[in-house]
Protein backbone atom coordinates (compact mmCIF):
# COMPACT_ATOMS: atom_id res chain seq x y z
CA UNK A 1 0.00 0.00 0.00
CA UNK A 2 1.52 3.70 -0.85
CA UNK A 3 0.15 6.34 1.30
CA UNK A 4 -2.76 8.31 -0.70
CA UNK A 5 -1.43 11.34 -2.46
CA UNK A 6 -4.24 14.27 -2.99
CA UNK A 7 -4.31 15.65 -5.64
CA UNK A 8 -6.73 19.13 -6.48
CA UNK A 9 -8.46 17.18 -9.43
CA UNK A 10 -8.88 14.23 -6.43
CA UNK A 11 -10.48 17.09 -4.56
CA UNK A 12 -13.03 17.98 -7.11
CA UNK A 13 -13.95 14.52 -7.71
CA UNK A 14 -15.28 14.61 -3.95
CA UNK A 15 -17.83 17.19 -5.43
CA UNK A 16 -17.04 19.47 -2.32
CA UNK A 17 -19.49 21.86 -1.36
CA UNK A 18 -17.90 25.20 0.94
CA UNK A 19 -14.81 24.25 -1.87
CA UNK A 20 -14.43 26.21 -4.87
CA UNK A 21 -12.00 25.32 -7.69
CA UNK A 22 -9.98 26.86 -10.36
CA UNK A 23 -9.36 24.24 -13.00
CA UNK A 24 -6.96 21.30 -11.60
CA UNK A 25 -4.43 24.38 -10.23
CA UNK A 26 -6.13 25.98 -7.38
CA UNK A 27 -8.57 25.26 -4.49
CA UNK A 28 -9.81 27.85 -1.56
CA UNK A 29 -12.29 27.04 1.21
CA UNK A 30 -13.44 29.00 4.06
CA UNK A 31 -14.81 25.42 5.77
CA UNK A 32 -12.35 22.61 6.28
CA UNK A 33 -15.63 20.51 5.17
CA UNK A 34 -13.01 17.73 3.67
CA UNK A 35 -11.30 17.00 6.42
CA UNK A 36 -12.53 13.04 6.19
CA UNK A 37 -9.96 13.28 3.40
CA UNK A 38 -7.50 13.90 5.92
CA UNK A 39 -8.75 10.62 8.51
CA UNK A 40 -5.59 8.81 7.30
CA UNK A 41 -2.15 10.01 6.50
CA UNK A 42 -1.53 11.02 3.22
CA UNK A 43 0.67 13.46 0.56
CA UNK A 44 -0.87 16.47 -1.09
CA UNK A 45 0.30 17.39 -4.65
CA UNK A 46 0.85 21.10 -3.99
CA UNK A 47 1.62 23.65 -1.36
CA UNK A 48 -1.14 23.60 1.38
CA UNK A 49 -1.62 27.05 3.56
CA UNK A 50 -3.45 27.41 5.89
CA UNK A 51 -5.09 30.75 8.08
CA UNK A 52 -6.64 29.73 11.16
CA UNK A 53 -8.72 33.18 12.79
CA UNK A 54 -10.42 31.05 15.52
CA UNK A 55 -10.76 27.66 17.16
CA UNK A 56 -8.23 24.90 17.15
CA UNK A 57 -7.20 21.96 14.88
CA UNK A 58 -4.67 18.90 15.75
CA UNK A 59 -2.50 18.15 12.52
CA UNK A 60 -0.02 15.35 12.30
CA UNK A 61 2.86 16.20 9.68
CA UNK A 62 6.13 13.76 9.29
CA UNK A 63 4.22 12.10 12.93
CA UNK A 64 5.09 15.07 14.41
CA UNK A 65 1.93 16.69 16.07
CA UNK A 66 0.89 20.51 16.08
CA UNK A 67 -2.37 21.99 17.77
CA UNK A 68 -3.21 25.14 15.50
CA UNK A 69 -4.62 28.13 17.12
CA UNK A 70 -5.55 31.17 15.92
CA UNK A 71 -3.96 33.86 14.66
CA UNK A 72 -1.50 30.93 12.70
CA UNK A 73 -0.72 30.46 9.66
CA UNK A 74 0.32 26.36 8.45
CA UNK A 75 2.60 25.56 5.08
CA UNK A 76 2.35 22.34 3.93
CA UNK A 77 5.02 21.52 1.21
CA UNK A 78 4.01 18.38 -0.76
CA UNK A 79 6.68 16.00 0.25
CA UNK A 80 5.36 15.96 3.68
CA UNK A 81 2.85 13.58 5.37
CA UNK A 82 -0.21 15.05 6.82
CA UNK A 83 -3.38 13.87 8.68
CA UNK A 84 -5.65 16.31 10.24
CA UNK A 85 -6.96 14.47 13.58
CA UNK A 86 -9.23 17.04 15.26
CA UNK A 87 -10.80 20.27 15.01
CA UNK A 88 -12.30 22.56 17.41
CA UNK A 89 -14.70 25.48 16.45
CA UNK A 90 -12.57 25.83 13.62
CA UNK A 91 -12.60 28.60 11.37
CA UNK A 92 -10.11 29.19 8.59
CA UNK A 93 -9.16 30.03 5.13
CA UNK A 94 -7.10 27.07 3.52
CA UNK A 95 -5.67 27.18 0.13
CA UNK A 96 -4.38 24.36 -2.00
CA UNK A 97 -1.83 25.15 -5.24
CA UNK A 98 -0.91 22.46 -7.20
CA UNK A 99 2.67 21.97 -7.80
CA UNK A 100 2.56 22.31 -11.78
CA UNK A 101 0.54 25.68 -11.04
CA UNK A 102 3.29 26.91 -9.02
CA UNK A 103 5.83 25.71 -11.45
CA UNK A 104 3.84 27.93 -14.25
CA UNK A 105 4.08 30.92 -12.31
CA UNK A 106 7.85 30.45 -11.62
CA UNK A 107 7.47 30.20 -7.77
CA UNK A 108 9.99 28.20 -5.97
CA UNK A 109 9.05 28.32 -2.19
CA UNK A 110 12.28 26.91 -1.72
CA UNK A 111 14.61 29.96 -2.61
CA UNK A 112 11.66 32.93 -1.67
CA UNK A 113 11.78 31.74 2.01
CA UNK A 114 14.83 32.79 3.70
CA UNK A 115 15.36 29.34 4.93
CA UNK A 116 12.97 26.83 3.74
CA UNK A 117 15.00 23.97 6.06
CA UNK A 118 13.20 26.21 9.41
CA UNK A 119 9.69 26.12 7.97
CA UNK A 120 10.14 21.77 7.68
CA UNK A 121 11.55 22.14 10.93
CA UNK A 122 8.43 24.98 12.31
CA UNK A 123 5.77 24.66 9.89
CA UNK A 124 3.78 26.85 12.30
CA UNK A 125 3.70 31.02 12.20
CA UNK A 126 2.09 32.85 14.52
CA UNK A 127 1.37 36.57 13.30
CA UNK A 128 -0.62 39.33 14.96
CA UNK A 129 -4.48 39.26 14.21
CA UNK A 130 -4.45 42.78 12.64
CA UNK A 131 -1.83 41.57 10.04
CA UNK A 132 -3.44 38.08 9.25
CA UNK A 133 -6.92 39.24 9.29
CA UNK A 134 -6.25 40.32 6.26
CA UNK A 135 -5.76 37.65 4.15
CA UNK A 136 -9.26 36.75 4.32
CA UNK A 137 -10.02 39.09 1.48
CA UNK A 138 -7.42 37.34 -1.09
CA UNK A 139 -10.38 34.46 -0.08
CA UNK A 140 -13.34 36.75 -1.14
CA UNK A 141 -11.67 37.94 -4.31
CA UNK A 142 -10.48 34.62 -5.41
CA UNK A 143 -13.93 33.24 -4.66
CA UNK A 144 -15.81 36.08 -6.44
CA UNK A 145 -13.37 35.98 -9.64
CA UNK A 146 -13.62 32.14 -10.42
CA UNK A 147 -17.61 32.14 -9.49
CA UNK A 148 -18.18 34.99 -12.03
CA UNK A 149 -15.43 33.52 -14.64
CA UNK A 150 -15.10 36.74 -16.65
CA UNK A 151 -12.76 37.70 -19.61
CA UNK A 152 -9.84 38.64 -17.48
CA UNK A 153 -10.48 35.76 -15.04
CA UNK A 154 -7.56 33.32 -15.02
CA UNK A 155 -4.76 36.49 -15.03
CA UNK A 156 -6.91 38.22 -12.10
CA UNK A 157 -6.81 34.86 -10.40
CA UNK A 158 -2.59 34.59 -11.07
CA UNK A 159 -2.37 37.87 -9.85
CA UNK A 160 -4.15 37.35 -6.28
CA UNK A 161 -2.52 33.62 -6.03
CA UNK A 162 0.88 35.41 -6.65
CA UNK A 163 0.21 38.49 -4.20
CA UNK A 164 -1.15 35.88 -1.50
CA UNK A 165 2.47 33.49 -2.29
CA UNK A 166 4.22 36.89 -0.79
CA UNK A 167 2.32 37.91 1.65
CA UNK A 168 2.62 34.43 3.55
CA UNK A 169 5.89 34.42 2.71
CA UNK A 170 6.83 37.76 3.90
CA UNK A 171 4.89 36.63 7.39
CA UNK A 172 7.07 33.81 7.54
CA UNK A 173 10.42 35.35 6.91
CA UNK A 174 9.32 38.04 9.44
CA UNK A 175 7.75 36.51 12.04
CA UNK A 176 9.59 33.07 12.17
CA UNK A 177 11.40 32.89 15.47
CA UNK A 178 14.64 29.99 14.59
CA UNK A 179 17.98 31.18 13.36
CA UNK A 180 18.46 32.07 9.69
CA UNK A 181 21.53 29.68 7.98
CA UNK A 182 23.76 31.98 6.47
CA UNK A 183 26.07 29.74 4.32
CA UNK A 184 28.61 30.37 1.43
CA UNK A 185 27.55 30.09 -1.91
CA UNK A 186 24.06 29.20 -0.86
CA UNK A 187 22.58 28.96 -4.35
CA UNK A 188 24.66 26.28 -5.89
CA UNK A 189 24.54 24.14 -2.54
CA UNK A 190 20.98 25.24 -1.90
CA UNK A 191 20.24 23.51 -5.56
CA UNK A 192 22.31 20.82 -5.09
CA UNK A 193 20.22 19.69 -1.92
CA UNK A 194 17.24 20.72 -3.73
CA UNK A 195 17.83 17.63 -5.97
CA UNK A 196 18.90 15.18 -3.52
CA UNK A 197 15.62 15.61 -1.41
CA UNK A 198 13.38 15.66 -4.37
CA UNK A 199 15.11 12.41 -5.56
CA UNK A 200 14.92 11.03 -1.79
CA UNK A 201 10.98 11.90 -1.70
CA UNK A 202 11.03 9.42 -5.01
CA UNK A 203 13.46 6.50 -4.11
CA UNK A 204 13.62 6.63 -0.44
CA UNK A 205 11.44 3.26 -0.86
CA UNK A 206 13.55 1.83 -2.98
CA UNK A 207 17.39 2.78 -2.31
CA UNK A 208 18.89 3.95 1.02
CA UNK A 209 23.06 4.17 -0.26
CA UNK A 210 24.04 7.84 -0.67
CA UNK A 211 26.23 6.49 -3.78
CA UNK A 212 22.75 5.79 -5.53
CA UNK A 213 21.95 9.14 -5.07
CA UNK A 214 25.08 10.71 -5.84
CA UNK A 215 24.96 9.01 -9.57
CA UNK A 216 21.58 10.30 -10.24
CA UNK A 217 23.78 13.83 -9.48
CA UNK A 218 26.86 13.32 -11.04
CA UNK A 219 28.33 13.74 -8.07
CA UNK A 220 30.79 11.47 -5.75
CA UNK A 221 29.30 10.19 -2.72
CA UNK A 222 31.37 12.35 -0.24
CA UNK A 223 30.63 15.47 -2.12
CA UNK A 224 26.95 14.92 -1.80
CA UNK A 225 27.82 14.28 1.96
CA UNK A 226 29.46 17.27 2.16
CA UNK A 227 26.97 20.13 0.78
CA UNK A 228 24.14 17.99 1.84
CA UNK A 229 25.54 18.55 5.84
CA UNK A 230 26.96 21.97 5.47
CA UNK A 231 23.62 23.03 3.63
CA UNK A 232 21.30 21.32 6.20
CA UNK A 233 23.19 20.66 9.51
CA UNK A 234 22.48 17.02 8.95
CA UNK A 235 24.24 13.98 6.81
CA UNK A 236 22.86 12.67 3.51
CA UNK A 237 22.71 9.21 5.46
CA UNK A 238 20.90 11.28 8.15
CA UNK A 239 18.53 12.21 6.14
CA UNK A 240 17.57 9.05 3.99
CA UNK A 241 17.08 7.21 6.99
CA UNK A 242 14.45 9.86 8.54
CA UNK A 243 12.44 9.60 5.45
CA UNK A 244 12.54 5.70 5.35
CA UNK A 245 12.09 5.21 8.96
CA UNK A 246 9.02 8.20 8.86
CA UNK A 247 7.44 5.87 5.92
CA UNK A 248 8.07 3.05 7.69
CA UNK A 249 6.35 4.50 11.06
CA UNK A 250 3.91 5.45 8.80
CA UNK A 251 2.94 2.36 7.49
CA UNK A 252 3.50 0.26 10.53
CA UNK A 253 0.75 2.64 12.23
CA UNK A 254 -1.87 2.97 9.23
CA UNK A 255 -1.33 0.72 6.01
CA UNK A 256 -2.99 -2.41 7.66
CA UNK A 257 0.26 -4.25 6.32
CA UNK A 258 2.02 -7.04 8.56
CA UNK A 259 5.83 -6.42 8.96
CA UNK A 260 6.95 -8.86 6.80
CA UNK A 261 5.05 -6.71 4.17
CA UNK A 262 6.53 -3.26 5.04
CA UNK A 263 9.77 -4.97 4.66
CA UNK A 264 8.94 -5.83 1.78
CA UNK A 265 7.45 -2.70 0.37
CA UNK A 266 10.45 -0.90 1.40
CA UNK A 267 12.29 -3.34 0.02
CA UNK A 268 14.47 -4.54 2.74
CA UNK A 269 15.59 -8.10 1.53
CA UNK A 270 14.02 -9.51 4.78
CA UNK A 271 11.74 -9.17 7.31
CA UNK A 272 14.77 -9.71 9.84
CA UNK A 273 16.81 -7.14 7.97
CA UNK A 274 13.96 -4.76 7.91
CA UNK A 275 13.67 -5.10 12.15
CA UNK A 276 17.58 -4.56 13.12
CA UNK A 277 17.51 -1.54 10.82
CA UNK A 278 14.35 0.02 12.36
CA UNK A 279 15.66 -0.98 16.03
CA UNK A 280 18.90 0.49 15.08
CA UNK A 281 17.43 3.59 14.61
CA UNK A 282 14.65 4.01 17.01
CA UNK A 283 15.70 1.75 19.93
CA UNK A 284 12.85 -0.67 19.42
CA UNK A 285 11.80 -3.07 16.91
CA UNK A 286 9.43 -3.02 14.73
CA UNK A 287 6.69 -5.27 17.04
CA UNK A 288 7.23 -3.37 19.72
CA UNK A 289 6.48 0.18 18.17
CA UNK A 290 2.83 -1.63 17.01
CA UNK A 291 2.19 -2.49 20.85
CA UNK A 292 3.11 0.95 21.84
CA UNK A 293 0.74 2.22 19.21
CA UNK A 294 -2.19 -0.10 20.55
CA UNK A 295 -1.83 0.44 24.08
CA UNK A 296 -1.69 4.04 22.89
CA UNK A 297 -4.72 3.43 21.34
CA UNK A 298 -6.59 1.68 24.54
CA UNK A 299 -5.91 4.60 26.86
């Protein structure tokens, strides 16, 4: 079983009511009405943001969990996995941009944010309520411009998407509380990791050597190991086996799968194999964190 990945044509499919659509690139909502889309843990294809004014909402991203209050703002960057677990008098403004809409408007999250590695770290950002108040209007507009569908429609609707990009990032970059990296020759590095975490979001199931990933670069294994931990603080080992022990807690807790079947999926030539690696890195094996989960679960 691969976890479910969302995508906005998915979304649409649902026939959503409090959602409203612009083509496959863009979704807003003022009612977190699909939240049951959210019961398990899944991908989204796109940046996810989202404005809570009021109430509260428990989100699980990478297993790590948040409780979102108001006056916050949440990105979600599509490599991540999210499930939404509870909400409270909620009321928001989320927005959903597909990646290939993003990619058309020549917006790279990644190099706008003064230091993308802090918002995976903190996705959270609290900003006063007079500032984020406002961004409920870029929700009216949007709303009104794609209901109405005029002439000028789809470069009105570019222009408020792009304007609403830079005012959450400029929120972020200003109200963002961890240290800034300042690094040497940030943009070749920065690129360089770039491509070794968007090929590790692909292959992590597959291949867990750094030297596979270096050859998909061009690169030698201990120069991917080099920019990889001066860009991010953290080895290129490091981070291959976050995201294939995260998949594997993942699956262990929601796919329904038997061990011997998440070894296999993450191809691990055992089961055995598979249960030293996982107890290597978390201090228990693989058994044990399924009891934990259950007895969790009983409380």
């Amino acid at each position: 079983m691969q976890l479910n990945t969302i995508s906005i044509a998915k979304f649409k499919q649902e026939g959503l009511k409090a959602a409203t659509c612009f083509n496959d690139d863009l979704i807003i909502t003022n009612h977190i009405e699909f939240a049951e889309q959210f019961k398990y843990p899944c991908r989204i294809d796109g940046i996810t943001i989202l404005v809570c004014l009021d109430g509260e909402i428990d989100i699980s991203m990478n297993l790590k969990e948040y409780k979102i209050k108001e006056n916050c703002i949440i990105v979600n960057v599509p490599e991540n996995i999210i499930q939404i677990e509870r909400a409270t008098n909620f009321e928001a403004y989320a927005m959903v941009i597909s990646s290939a809409y993003l990619k058309e408007m020549q917006i790279d999250i990644k190099q706008k944010l003064d230091s993308y590695m802090n918002l995976k770290e903190q996705p959270l950002t609290y900003v006063p309520f007079d500032e984020i108040s406002c961004l409920k209007y870029y929700y009216y507009l949007m709303k009104d411009t794609i209901e109405n569908n005029r002439q000028e429609s789809d470069n009105i609707i570019r222009g408020l998407a792009l304007s609403f990009i830079f005012k959450i990032i400029s929120f972020i970059n200003t109200y963002q509380k961890h240290a800034i990296n300042k690094i040497a020759n940030k943009s070749s590095i920065q690129q360089a990791f770039e491509k070794f975490m968007s090929l590790l979001s692909i292959y992590h199931s597959q291949e867990r050597s750094v030297k596979f990933y270096a050859n998909k670069m061009n690169l030698t294994p201990n120069y991917l190991s080099g920019i990889v931990k001066e860009y991010s603080k953290k080895t290129a080992s490091e981070w291959i086996t976050e995201y294939v022990i995260l998949e594997a807690k993942t699956l262990l807790k929601f796919s329904g799968m038997n061990i011997q079947e998440i070894a296999y999926q993450l191809n691990f030539p055992s089961q055995s194999t598979f249960g030293k690696y996982f107890k290597n890195e978390t201090g228990i094996t693989p058994k044990s964190y399924i009891k934990g989960i259950l007895k969790k679960g009983q409380k």
